[in-house]
Protein backbone atom coordinates (compact mmCIF):
# COMPACT_ATOMS: atom_id res chain seq x y z
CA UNK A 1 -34.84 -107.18 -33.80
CA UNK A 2 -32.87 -105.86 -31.12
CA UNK A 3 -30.74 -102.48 -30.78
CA UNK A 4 -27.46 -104.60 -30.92
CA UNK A 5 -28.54 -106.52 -34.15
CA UNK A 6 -29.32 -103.07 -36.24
CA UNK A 7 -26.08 -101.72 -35.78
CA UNK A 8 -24.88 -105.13 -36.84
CA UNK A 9 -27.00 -105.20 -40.23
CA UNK A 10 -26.20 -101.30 -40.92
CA UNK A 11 -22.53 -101.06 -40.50
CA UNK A 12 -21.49 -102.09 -44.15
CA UNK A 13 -24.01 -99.72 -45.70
CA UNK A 14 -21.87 -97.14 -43.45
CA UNK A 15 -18.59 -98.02 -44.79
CA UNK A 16 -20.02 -98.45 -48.42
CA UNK A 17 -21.27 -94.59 -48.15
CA UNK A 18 -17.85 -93.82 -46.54
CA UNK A 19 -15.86 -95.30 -48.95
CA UNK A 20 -17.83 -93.75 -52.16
CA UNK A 21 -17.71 -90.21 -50.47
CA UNK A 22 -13.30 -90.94 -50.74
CA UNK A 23 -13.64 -92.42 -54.34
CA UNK A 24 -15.93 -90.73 -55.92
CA UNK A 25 -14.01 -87.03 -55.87
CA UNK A 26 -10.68 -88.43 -56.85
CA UNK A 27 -12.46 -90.47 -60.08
CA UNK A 28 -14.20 -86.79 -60.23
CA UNK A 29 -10.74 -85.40 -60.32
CA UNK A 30 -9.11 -87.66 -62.81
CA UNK A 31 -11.79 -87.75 -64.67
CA UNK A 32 -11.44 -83.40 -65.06
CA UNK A 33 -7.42 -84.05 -65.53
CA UNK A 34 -8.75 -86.48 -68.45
CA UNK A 35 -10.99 -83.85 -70.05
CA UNK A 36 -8.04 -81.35 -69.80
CA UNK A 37 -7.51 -79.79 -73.63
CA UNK A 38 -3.95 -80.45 -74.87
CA UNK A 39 -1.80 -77.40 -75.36
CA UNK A 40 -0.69 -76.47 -78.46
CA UNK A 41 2.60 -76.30 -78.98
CA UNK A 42 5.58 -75.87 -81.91
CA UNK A 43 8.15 -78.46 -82.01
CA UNK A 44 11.68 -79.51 -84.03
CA UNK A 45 13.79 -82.56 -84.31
CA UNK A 46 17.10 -83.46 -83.08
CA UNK A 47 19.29 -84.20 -86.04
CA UNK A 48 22.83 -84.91 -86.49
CA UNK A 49 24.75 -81.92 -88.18
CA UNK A 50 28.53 -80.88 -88.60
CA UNK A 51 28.99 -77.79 -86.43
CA UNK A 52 31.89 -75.65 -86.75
CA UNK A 53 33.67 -74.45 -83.82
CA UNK A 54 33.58 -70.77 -83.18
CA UNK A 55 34.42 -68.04 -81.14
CA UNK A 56 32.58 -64.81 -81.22
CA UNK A 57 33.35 -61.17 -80.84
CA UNK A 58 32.67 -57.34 -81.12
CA UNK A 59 35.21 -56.26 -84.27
CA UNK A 60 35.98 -52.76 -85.72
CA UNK A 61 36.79 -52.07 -89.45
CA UNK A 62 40.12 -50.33 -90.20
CA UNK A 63 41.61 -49.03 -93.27
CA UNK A 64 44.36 -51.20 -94.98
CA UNK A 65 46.37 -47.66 -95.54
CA UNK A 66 45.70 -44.81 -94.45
CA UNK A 67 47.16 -41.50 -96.36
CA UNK A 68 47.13 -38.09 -95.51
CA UNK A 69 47.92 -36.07 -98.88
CA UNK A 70 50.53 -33.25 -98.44
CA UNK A 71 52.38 -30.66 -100.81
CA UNK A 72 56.41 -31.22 -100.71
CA UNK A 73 56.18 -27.28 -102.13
CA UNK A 74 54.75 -24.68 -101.26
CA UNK A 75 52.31 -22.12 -103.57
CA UNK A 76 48.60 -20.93 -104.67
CA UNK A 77 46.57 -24.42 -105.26
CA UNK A 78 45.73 -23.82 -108.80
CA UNK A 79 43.52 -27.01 -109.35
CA UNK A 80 41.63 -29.58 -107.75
CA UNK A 81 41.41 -32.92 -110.27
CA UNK A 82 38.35 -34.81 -108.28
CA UNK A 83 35.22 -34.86 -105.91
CA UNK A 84 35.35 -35.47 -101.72
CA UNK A 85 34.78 -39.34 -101.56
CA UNK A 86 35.54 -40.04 -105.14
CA UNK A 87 37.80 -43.38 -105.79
CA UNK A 88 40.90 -42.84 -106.97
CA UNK A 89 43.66 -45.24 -108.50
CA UNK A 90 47.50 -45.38 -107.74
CA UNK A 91 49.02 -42.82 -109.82
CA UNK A 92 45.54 -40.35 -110.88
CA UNK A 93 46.24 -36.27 -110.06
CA UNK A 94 44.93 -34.89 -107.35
CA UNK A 95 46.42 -31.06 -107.07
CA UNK A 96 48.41 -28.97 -109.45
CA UNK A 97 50.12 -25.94 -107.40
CA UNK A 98 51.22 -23.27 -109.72
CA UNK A 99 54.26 -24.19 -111.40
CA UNK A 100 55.45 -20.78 -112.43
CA UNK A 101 57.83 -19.59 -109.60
CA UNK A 102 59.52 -23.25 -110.08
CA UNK A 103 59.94 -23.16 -114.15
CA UNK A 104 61.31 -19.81 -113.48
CA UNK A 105 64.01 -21.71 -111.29
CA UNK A 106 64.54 -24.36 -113.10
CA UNK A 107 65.02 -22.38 -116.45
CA UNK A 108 67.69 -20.28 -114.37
CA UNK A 109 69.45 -23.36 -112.83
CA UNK A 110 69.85 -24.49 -116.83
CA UNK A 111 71.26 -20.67 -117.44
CA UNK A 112 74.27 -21.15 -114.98
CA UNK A 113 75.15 -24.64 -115.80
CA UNK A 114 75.21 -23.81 -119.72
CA UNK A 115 77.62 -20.91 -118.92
CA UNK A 116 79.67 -22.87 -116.77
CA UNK A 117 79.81 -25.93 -119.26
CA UNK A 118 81.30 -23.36 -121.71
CA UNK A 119 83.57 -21.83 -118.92
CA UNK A 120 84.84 -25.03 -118.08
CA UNK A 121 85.59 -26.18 -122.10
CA UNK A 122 87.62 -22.56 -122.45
CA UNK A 123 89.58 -24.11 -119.10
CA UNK A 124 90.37 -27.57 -120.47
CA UNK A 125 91.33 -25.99 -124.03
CA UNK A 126 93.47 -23.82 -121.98
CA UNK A 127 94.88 -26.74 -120.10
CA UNK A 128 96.03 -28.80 -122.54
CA UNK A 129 97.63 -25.66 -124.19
CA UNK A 130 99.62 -24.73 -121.64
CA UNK A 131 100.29 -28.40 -120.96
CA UNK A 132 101.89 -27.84 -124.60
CA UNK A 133 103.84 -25.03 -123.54
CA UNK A 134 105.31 -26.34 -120.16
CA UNK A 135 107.34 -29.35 -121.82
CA UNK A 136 108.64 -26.24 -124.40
CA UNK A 137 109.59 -24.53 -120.92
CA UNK A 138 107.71 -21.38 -122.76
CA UNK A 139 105.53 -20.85 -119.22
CA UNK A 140 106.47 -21.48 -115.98
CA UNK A 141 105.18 -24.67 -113.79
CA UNK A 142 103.57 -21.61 -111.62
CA UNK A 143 101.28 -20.42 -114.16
CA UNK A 144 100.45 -24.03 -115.28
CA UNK A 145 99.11 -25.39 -111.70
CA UNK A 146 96.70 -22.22 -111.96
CA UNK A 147 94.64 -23.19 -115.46
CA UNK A 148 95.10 -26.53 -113.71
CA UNK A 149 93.30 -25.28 -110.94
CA UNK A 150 90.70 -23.27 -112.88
CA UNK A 151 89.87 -26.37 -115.39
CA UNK A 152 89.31 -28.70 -111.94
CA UNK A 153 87.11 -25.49 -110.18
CA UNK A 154 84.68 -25.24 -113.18
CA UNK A 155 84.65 -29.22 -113.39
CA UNK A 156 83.45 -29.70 -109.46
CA UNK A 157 81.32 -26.36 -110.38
CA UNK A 158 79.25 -28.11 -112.86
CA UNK A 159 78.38 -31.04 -110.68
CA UNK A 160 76.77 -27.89 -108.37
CA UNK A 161 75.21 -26.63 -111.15
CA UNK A 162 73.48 -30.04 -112.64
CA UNK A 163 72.52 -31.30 -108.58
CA UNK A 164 70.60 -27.54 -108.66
CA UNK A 165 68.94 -28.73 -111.74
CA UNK A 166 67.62 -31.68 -110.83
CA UNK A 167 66.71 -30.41 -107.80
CA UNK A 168 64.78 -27.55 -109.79
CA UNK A 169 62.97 -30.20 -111.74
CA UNK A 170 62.44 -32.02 -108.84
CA UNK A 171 61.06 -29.36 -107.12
CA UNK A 172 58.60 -28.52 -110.37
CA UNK A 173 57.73 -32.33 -110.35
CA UNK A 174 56.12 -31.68 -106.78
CA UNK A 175 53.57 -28.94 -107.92
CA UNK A 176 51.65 -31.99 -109.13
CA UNK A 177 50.44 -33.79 -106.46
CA UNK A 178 49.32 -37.87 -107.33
CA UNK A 179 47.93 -40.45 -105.18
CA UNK A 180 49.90 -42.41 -104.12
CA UNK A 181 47.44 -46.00 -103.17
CA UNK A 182 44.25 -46.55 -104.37
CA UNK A 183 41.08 -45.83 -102.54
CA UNK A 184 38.67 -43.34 -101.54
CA UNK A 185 38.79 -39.89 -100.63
CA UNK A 186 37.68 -37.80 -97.77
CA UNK A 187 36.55 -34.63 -97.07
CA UNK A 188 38.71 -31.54 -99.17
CA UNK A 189 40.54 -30.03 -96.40
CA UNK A 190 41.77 -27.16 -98.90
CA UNK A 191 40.20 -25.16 -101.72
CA UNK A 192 41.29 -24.10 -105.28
CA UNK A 193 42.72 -20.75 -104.46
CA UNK A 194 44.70 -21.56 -101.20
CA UNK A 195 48.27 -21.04 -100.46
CA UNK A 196 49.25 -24.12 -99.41
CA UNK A 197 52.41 -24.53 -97.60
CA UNK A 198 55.28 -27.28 -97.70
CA UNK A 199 55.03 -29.91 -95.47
CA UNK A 200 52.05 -28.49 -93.17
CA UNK A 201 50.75 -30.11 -90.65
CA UNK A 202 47.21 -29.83 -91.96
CA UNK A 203 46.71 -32.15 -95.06
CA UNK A 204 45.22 -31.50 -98.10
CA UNK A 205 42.81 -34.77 -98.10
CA UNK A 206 42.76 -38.26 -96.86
CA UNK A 207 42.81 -41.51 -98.40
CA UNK A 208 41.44 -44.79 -96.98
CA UNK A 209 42.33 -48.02 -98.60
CA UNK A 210 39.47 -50.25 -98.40
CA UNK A 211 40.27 -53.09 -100.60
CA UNK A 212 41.18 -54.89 -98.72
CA UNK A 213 40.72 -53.89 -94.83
CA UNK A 214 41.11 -54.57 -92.13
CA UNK A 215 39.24 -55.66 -89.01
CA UNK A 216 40.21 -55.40 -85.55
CA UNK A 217 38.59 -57.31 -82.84
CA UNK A 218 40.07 -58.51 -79.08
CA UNK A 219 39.06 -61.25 -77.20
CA UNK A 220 39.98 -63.16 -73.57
CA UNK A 221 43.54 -64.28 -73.23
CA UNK A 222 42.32 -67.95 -72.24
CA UNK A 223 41.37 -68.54 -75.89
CA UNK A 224 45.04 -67.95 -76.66
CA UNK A 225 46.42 -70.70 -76.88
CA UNK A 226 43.43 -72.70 -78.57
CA UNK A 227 44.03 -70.33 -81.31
CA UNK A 228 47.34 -70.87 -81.91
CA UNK A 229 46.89 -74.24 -81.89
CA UNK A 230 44.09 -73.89 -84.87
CA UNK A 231 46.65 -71.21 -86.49
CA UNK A 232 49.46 -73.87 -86.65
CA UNK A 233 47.54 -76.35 -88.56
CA UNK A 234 46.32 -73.63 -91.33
CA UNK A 235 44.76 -70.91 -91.87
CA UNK A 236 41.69 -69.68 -90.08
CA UNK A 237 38.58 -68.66 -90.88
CA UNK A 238 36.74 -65.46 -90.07
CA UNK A 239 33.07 -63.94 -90.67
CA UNK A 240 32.19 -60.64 -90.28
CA UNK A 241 28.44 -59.24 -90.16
CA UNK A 242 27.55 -56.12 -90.27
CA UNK A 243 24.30 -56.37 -88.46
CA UNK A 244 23.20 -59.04 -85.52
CA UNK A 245 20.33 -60.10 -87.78
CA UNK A 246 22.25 -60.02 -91.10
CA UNK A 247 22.10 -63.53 -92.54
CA UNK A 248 25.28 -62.22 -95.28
CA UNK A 249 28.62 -61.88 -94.08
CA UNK A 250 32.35 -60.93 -95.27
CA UNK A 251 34.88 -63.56 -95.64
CA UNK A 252 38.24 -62.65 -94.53
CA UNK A 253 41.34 -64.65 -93.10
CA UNK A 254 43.21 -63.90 -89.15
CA UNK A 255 46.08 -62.52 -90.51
CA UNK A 256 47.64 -61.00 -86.88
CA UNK A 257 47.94 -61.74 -83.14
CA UNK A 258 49.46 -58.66 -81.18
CA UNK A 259 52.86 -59.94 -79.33
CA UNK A 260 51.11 -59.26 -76.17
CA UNK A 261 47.73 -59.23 -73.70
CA UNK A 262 46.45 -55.87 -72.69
CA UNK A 263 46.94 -56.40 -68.49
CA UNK A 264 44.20 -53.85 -68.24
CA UNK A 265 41.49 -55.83 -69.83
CA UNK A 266 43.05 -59.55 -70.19
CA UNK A 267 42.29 -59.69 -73.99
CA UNK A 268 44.57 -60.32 -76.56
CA UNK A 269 44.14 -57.90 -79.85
CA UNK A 270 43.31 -59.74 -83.17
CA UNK A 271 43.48 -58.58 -86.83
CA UNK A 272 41.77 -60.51 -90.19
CA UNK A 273 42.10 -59.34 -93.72
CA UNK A 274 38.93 -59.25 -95.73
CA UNK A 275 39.04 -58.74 -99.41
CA UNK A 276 36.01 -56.58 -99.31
CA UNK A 277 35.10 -56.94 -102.68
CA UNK A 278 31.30 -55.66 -102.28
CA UNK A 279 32.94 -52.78 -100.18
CA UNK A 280 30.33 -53.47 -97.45
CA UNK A 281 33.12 -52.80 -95.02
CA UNK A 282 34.03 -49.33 -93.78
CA UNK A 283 36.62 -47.89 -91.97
CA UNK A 284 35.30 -47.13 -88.05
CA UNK A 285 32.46 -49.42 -88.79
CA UNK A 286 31.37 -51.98 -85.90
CA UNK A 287 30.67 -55.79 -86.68
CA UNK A 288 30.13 -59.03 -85.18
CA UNK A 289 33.05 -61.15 -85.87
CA UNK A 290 32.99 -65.15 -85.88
CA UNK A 291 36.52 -66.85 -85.78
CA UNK A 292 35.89 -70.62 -87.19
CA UNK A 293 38.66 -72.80 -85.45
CA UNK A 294 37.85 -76.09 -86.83
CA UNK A 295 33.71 -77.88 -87.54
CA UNK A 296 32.49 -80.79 -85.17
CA UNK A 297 30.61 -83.70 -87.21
CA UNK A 298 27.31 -85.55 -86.82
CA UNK A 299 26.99 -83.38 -83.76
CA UNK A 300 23.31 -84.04 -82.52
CA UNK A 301 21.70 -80.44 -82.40
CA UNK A 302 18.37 -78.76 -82.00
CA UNK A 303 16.46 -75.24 -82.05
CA UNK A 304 17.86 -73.21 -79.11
CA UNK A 305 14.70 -71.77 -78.45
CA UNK A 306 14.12 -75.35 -76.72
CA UNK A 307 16.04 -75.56 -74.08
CA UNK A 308 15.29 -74.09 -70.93
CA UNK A 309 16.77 -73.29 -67.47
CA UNK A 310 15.05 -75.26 -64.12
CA UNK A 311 16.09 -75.48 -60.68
CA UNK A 312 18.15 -78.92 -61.10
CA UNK A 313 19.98 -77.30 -64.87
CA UNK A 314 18.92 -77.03 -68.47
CA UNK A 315 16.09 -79.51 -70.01
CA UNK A 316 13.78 -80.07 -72.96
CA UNK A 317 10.05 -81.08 -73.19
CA UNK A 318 9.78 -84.61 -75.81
CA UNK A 319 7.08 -85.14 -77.30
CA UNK A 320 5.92 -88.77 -77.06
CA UNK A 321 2.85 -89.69 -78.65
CA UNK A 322 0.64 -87.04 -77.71
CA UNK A 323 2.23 -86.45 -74.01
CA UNK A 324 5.40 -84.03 -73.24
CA UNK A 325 8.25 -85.63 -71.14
CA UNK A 326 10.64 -83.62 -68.98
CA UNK A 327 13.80 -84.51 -70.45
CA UNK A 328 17.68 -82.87 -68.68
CA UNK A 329 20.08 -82.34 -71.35
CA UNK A 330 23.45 -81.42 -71.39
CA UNK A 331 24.07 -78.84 -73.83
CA UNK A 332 27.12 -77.42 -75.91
CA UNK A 333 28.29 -75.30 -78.12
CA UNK A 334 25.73 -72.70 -79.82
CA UNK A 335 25.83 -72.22 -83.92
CA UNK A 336 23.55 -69.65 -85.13
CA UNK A 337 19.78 -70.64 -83.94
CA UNK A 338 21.28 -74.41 -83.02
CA UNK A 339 22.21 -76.06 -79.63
CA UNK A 340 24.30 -78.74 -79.48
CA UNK A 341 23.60 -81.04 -77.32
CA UNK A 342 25.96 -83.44 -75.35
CA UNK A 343 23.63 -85.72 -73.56
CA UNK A 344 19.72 -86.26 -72.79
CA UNK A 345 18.98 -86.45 -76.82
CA UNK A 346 18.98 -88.94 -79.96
CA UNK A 347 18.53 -87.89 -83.26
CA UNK A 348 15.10 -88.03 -84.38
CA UNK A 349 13.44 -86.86 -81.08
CA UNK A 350 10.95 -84.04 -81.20
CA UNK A 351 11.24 -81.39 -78.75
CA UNK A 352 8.45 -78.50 -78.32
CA UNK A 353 10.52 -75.40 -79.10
CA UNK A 354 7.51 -72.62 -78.36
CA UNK A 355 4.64 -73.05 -76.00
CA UNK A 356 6.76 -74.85 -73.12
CA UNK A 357 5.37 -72.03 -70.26
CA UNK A 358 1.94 -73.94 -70.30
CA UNK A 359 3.21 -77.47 -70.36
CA UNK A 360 3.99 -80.05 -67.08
CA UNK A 361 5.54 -83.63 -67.33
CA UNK A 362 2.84 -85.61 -68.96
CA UNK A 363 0.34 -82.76 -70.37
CA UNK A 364 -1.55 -83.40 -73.21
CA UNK A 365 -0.24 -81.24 -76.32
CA UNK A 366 -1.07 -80.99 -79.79
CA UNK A 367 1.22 -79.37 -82.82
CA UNK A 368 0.88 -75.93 -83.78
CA UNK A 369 2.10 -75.66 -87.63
CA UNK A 370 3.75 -72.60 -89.56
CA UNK A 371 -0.20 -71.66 -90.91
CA UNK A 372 -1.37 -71.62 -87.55
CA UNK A 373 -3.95 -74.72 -87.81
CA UNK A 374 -3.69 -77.51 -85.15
CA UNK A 375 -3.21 -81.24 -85.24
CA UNK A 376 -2.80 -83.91 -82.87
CA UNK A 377 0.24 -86.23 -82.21
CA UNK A 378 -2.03 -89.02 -83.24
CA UNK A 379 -3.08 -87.89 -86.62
CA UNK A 380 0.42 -86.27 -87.48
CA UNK A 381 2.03 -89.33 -86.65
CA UNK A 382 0.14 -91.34 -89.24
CA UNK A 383 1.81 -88.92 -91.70
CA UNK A 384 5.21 -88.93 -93.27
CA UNK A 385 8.27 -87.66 -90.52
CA UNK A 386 5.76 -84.64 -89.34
CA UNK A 387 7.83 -83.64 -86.34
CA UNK A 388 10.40 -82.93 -89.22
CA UNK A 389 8.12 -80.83 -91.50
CA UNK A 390 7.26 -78.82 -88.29
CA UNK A 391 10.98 -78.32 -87.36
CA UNK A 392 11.43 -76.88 -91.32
């Protein structure tokens, strides 16, 4: 056999070994990518639910009334008729101021008008009198005008006498302080013993109203006008929670809309009424406030731990059969722990809502449930709706 007629014979075995070295790596490879375990993962469902329509903001409670207690007279503070932070009613005693200097001038206001009710009966006796003896021309006209005069003087004198009085009484009436709202108490600003003076500037306690109250809250002067829309149609809504994790919350109505927006800041100031029948609301306190404008229906919505942020927008791993797809969505509003989303979703789809940092487009995954023990797509699938027991 010649030189030229090897080569001949050998070439395919050349390009056999050639070729096998290219193929046999990549089947290798895939071969690896098919032996890859499937990551476990926690998923939920995309379901249709009615979604209200919110807006959300930082709120501060504020007393319905707030009344600062103090003495129209003046005098020692003889008693104190309750306990700092005690609730009072409408009408209950708080302070009695000693009464003594005013009983003394009320009984001497009652002195001077009985004396001048008996001066001014001796006038008009003595008026119609000398009435009697003016038409007998037995006095002259002279002496007449002045009993006249006298009987009219004691008259306009006991008017002054009954206005001092009641203004005696009055006066006596003020050494007993009430309350005048219902509510609670603050600190005692004065002590059984003071001498407490009219009008002071210092009061003698405060009272908050806090049933109802109040709850202020601002928020950006482009929601404006979509809240006045919502306000013509009716009442709305609002929630206030005390704490970011607090599943409870108050129930109150918007009740005020300040006449104008603060230029500083571009908010507009807001006010809602709560009944705050639990009293869980207290003046100064600091809430999270949820205005509900109107609810959307059969929105389609899932866990918003399930959406994530790429380079081209916001998307969602589906699971299909035991693979996770790469899905963009278009997402809206956000209710609670829900995402609404616009477009990329149908009800009934699962999407993996923890364990999405170790998945790619097409990676093998199997469910994670609540207990912790695993289960593939395969053998859920066989059971009844598991993607929804998983999303419960």
């Amino acid at each position: 056999m010649t030189k030229r007629n090897f080569i001949f014979y050998q070439l395919p075995i050349v390009i056999l070994i050639i070729f096998l070295s290219a193929f046999l790596p990549a089947c290798k490879k895939r071969e690896q990518q098919m032996k890859k375990p499937a990551m476990p993962v926690t998923v939920g469902e995309a379901i249709k639910k009615s979604v209200p329509v919110q807006i959300r903001a930082i709120g501060n409670v504020e007393a319905y009334s707030n009344v600062s207690i103090k003495a129209k007279v003046g005098g020692e503070l003889k008693r104190v008729h309750f306990n700092e932070g005690q609730e009072v009613n409408k009408g209950d005693l708080l302070f009695t101021i000693d009464p003594q200097p005013y009983e003394i001038a009320l009984g001497s206001a009652q002195a001077n008008l009985a004396r001048d009710k008996a001066l001014a009966k001796k006038a008009d006796d003595d008026l119609v009198r000398y009435a009697e003896l003016l038409r007998e021309e037995l006095v002259s006209r002279d002496k007449y005008e002045q009993v006249f005069a006298n009987a009219e003087a004691l008259k306009a004198t006991l008017k002054v006498d009954m206005a001092i009085v009641e203004n005696a009484r009055l006066q006596l009436g003020y050494c007993s302080v009430y309350a005048p709202v219902s509510g609670r108490t603050g600190s005692l600003l004065v002590n059984q013993g003071n001498l407490i003076k009219a009008n002071d500037d210092k009061p003698m306690v405060i009272i908050n109203q806090i049933q109802p109250v109040y709850v202020n809250f601002s928020v950006p002067e482009q929601l404006l006008a979509e809240i006045k829309k919502y306000m013509s149609a009716g009442k709305l809504n609002v929630h206030a929670y005390i704490a970011k994790e607090d599943v409870r919350h108050e129930d109150g109505i918007l009740t005020f809309v300040d006449n104008t927006v603060d230029i500083s800041t571009g908010t507009i100031k807001l006010k809602a009424t709560f009944p705050n029948k639990g009293r869980r609301l207290w003046p100064g306190q600091f809430v999270n406030v949820d205005i509900t404008l109107a609810t959307r229906p059969d929105a389609i919505v899932i866990p918003s731990q399930a959406v994530q942020t790429g380079q081209q927008g916001q998307f969602v791993f589906v699971v299909k059969g035991d693979m996770a797809e790469l899905r963009h969505v278009i997402t809206g509003i956000v209710h609670e722990d829900m995402t609404v989303i616009e477009k990329g979703l149908a009800p009934g789809e699962v999407v993996v809502t923890d364990g999405q940092m170790r998945l790619a487009p097409g990676a093998k995954v199997e469910i994670k449930n609540a207990q912790g023990q695993k289960s593939s797509i395969e053998e859920s699938s066989k059971a009844d709706n598991p993607a929804k027991n998983n999303a419960k």
